[in-house]
Protein backbone atom coordinates (compact mmCIF):
# COMPACT_ATOMS: atom_id res chain seq x y z
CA UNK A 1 104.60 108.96 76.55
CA UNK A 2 106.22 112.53 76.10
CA UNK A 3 108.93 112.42 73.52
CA UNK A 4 112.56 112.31 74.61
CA UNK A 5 113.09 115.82 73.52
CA UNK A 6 110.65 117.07 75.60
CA UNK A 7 112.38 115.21 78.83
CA UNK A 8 115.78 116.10 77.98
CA UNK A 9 115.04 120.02 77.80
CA UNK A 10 113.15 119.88 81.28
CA UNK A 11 116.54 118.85 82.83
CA UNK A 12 117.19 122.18 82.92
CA UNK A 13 113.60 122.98 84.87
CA UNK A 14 113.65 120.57 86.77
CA UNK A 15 112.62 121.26 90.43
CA UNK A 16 114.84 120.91 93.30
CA UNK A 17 114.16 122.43 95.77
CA UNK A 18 111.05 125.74 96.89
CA UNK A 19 111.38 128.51 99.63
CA UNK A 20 108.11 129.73 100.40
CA UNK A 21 107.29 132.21 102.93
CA UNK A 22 103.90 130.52 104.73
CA UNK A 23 103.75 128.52 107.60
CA UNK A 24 106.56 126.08 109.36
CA UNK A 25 109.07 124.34 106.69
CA UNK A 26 109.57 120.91 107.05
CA UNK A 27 111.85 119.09 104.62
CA UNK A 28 112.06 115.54 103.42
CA UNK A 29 113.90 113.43 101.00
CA UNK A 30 111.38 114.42 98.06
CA UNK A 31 108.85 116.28 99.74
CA UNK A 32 108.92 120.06 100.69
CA UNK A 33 105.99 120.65 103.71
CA UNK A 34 104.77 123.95 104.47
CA UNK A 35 102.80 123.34 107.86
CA UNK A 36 100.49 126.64 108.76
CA UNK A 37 96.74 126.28 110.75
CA UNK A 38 95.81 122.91 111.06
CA UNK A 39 96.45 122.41 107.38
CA UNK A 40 100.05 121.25 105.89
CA UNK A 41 100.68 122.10 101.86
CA UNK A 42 103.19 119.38 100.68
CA UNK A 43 105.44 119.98 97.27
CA UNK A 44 106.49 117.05 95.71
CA UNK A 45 110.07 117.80 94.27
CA UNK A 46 111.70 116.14 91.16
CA UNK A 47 114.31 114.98 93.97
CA UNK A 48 115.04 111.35 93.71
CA UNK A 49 116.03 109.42 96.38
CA UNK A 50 117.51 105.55 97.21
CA UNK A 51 119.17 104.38 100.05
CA UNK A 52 118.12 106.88 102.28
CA UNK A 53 120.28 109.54 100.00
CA UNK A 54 118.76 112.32 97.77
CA UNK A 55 120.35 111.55 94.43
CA UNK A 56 119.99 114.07 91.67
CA UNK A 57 116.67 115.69 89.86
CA UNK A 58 114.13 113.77 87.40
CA UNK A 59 112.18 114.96 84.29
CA UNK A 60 108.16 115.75 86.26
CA UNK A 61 109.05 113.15 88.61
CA UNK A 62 106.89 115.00 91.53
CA UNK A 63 104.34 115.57 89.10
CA UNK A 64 104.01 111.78 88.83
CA UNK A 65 104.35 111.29 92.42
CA UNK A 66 101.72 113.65 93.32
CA UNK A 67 99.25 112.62 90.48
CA UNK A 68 99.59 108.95 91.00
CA UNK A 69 99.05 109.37 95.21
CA UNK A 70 96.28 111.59 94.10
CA UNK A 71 94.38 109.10 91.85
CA UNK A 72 94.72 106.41 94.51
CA UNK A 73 93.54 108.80 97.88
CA UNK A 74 89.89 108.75 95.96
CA UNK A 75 90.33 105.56 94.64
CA UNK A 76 91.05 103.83 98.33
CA UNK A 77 88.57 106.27 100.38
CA UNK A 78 86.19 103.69 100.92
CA UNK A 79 88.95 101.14 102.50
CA UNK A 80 90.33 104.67 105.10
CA UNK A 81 90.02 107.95 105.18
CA UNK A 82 93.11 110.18 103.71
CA UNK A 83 94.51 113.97 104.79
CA UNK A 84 93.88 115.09 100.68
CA UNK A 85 91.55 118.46 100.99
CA UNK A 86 92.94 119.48 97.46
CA UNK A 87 95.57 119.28 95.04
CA UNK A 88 95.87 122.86 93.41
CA UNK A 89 99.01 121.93 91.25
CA UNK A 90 99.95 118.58 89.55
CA UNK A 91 103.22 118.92 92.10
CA UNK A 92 101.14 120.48 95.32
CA UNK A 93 98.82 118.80 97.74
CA UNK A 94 97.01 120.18 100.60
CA UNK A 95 95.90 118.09 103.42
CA UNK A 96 95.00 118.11 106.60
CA UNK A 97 98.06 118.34 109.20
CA UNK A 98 97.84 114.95 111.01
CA UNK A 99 100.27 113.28 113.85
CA UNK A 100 101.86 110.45 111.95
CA UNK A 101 102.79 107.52 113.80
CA UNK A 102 106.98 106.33 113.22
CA UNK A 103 106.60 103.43 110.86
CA UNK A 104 106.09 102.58 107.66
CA UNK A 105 103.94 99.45 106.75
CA UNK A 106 106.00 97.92 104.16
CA UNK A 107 103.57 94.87 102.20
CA UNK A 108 105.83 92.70 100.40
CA UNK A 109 103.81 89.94 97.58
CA UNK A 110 107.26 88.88 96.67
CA UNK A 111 111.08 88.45 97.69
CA UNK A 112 113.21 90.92 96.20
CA UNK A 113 115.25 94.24 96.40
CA UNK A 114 118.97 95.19 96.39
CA UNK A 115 118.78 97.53 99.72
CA UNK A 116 119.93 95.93 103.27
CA UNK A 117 116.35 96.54 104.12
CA UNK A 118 115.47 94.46 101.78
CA UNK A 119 113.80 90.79 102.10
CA UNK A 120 115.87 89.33 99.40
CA UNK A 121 119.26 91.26 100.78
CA UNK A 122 118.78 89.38 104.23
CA UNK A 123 117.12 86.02 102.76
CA UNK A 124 120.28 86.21 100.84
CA UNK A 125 122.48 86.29 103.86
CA UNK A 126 120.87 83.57 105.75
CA UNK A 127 117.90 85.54 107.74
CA UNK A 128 114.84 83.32 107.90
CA UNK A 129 112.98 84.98 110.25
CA UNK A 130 112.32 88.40 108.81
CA UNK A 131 110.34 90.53 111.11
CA UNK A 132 108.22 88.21 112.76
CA UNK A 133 107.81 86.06 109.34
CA UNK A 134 109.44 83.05 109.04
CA UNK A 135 110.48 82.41 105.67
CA UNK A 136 110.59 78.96 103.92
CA UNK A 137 114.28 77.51 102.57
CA UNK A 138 114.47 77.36 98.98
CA UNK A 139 113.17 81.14 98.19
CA UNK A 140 114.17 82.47 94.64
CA UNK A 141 114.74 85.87 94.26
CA UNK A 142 111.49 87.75 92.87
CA UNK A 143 109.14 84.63 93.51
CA UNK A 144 105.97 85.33 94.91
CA UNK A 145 105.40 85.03 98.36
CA UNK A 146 102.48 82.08 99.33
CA UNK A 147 100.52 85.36 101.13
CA UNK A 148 101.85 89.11 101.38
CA UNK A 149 104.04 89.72 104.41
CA UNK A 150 104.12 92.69 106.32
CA UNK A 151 107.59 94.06 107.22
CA UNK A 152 107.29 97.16 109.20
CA UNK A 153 109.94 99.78 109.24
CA UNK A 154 110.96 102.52 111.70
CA UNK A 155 111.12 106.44 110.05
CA UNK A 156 114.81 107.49 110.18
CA UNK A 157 115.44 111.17 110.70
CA UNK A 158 116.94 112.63 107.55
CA UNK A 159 120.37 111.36 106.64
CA UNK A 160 119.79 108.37 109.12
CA UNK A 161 118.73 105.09 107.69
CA UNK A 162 115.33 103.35 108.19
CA UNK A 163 115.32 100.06 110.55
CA UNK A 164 113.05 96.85 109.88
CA UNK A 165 111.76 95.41 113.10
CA UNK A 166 108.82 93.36 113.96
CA UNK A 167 105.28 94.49 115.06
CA UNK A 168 105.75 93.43 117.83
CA UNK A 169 109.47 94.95 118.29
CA UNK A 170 107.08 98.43 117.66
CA UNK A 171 104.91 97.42 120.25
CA UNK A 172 107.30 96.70 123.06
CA UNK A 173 109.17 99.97 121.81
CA UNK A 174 105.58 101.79 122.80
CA UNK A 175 106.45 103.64 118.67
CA UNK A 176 102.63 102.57 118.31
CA UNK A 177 99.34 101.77 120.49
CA UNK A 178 98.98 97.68 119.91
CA UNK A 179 95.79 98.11 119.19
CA UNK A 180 96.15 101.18 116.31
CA UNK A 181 99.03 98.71 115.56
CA UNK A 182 96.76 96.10 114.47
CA UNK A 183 94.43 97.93 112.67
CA UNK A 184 97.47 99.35 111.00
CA UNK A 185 98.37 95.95 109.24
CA UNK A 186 94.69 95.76 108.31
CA UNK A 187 94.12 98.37 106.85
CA UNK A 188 97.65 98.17 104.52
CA UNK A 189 96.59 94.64 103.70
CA UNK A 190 93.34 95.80 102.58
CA UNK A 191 94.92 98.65 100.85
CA UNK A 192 97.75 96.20 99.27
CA UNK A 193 94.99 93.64 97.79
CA UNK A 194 92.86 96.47 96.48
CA UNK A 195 95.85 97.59 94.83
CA UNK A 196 97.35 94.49 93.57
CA UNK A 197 93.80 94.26 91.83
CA UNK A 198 93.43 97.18 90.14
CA UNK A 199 96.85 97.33 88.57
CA UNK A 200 96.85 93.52 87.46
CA UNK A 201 93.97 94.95 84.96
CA UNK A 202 96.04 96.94 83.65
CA UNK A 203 99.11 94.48 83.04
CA UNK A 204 101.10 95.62 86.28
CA UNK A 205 101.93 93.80 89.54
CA UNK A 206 102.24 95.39 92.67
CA UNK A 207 105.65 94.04 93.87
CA UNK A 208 105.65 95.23 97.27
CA UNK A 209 105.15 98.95 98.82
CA UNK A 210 104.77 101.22 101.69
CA UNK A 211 101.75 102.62 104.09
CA UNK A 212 102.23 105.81 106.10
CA UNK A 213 99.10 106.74 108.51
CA UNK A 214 98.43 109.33 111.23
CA UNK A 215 96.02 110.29 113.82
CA UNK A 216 93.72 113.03 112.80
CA UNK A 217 90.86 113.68 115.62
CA UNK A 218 91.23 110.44 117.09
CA UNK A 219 90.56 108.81 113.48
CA UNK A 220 93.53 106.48 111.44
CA UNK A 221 94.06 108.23 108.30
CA UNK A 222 96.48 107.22 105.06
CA UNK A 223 99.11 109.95 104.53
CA UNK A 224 102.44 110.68 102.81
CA UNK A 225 101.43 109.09 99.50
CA UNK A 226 100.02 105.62 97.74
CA UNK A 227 101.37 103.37 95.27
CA UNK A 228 103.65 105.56 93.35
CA UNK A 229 106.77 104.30 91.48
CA UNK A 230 108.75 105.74 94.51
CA UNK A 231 107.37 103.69 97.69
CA UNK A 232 106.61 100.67 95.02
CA UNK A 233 108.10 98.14 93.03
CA UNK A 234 105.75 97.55 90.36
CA UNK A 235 106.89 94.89 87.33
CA UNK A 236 105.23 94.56 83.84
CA UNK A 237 102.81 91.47 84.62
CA UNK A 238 102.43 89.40 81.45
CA UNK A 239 106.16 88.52 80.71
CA UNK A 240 106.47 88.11 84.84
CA UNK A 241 106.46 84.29 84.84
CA UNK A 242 108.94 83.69 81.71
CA UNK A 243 111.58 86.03 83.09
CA UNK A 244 111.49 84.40 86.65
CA UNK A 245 111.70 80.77 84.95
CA UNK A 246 114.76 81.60 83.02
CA UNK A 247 115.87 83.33 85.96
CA UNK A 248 116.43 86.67 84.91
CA UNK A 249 115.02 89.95 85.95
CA UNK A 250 111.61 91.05 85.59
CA UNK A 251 110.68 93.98 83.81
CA UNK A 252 110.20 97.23 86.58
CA UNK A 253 108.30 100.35 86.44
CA UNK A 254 109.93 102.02 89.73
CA UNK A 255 112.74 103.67 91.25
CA UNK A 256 114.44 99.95 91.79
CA UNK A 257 116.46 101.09 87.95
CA UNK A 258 118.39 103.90 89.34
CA UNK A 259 118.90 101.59 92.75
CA UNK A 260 120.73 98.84 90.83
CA UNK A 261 122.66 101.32 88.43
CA UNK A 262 123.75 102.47 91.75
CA UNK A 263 124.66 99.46 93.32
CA UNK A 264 126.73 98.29 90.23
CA UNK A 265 128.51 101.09 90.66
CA UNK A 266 129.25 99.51 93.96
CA UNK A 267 127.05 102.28 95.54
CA UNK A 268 124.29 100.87 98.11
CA UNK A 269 124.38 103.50 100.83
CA UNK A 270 127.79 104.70 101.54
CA UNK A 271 130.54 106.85 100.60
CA UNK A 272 130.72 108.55 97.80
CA UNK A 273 127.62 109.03 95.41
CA UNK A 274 128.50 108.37 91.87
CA UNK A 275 127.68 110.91 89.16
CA UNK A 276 124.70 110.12 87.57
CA UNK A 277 124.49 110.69 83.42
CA UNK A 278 121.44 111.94 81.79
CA UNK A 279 120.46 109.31 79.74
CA UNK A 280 119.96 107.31 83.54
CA UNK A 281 117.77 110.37 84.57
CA UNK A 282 115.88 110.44 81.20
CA UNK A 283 115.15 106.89 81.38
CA UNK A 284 114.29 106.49 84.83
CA UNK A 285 111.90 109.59 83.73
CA UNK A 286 110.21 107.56 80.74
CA UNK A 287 109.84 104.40 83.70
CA UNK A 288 107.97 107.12 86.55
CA UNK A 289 105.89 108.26 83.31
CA UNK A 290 104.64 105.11 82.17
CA UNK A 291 104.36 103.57 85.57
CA UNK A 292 101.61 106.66 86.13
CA UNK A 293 99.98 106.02 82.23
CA UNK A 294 99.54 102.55 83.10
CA UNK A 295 98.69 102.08 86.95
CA UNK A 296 96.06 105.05 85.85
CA UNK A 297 94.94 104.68 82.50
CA UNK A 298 95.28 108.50 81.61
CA UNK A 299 97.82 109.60 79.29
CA UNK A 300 100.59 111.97 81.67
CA UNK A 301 100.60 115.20 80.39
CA UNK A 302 103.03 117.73 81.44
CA UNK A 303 105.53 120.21 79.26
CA UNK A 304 108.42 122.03 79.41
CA UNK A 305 108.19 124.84 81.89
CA UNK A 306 109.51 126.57 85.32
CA UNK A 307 107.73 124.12 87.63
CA UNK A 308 108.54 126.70 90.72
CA UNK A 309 106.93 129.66 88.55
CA UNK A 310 103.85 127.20 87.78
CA UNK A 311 103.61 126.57 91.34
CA UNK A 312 103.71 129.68 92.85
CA UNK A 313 101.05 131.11 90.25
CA UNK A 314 98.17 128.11 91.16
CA UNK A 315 99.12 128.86 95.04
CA UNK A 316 98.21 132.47 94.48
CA UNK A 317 95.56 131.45 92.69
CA UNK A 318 93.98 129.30 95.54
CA UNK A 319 94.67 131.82 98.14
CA UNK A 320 97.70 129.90 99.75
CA UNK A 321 100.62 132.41 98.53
């Protein structure tokens, strides 16, 4: 783990936001693409997002981001192909430029989450039919589910929030070919148990997460990015069971901190966003970090520097700039 003086001076390098001159700009909640022939060159920012907001700046969160969706592409090639061609910077990725279909997969293992999109928000509320799955009375919040659900979301345009529905609500909709559809939900159950694997090795469970996929040539291909602590929830497995009996909250390794520091704030979407302090940003930093250290097994090694300067100097280097 870097040491908190190292985290605390990057707040002032952190990296919000790139203006590069090549290709067609696209820009996302995190993710800064550059689209130009065929291929697409996507810049993970240290942009933090949560409830369909951009928040503030973290410490080499897009380095984590990128490194963690990197270490999973190769690890999951063998369940379906991914867009990765290269990753020339520990925040750049260039992949092939694919036609991504409008929904998210969302895999849920387990009932929880503070966001109205959120199984435990509308279990909460009465809903027992959540996108097709009926759920069971009786449900604590963060038990494990008897088999992971699939809860499939639309993909809001920026500033517009996302909107679970059924697969077969996307089906009638014509957002996705039924049959693409189905191979969809089998290939993000594959990728979910592979997942849930690996990281319960290393002392982690895989909460619940998202699949994005596109069409390249005709094929299904994984895109966007894998298992990170952004479209996760990942929880520190050993001390798991204890917490839930006593009821109390499990120990997390994802973005879900700065989501309920928000929402005690009173913050879960609208109005005004609260200002948030440093010492939230540093230690949703050291959570991203170790999240990467142990879903990996490599130690995360990064220092202080102008991440746009680094950036522009590998690009030149591989010919991109």
């Amino acid at each position: 783990m870097l040491p908190d003086t190292i985290l605390k001076s990057q707040l002032k390098h952190t990296l919000d936001k790139t203006n590069f001159n090549i290709g067609k700009k696209y820009e996302g909640k995190v993710r800064d693409n550059y689209i130009l022939n065929g291929k697409r060159i996507i810049v993970t920012t240290d942009r933090i997002s949560a409830f369909d907001r951009v928040l503030c700046t973290i410490p080499f969160k897009g380095q984590v981001l990128n490194q963690t969706s990197a270490f999973w592409f190769d690890k999951t090639k063998h369940i379906v192909k991914n867009h990765v061609i290269e990753v020339p910077d520990p925040n750049v990725m260039v992949v092939h430029e694919c036609k991504p279909y409008p929904v998210e997969m969302v895999v849920r293992g387990y009932i929880t989450g503070v966001t109205t999109t959120s199984a435990w928000y509308n279990y909460e509320r009465g809903v027992r039919n959540f996108c097709d799955n009926i759920l069971p009375e009786g449900l604590k919040k963060n038990q494990k589910f008897s088999k992971p659900i699939i809860t499939p979301s639309t993909k809001a345009e920026k500033g517009l929030h996302d909107e679970s529905v059924s697969g077969e609500e996307i089906i009638k909709r014509g957002l996705v070919d039924e049959k693409v559809y189905r191979k969809m939900e089998k290939t993000a159950l594959a990728l979910f148990d592979f997942g849930t694997k690996l990281v319960a090795k290393n002392n982690l469970i895989l909460v619940d997460t998202k699949y994005e996929f596109g069409n390249l040539d005709g094929e299904l291909v994984l895109i966007d990015e894998i298992h990170t602590p952004d479209s996760s929830r990942f929880w520190i497995k050993d001390t798991y069971e204890e917490l839930f009996s006593k009821g109390q909250e499990p120990q997390k390794l994802d973005k879900e901190y700065v989501r309920q520091w928000l929402a005690a704030k009173g913050f879960i979407g609208e109005g005004k966003l609260p200002n948030i302090p440093d010492e939230v940003k540093i230690e949703a930093a050291k959570r991203y970090i170790t999240a990467y250290e142990m879903i990996t097994g490599k130690e995360f090694e990064a220092r202080n520097e102008d991440v746009l300067g680094r950036i522009e100097k590998n690009l030149k280097t591989a010919k991109i700039l």
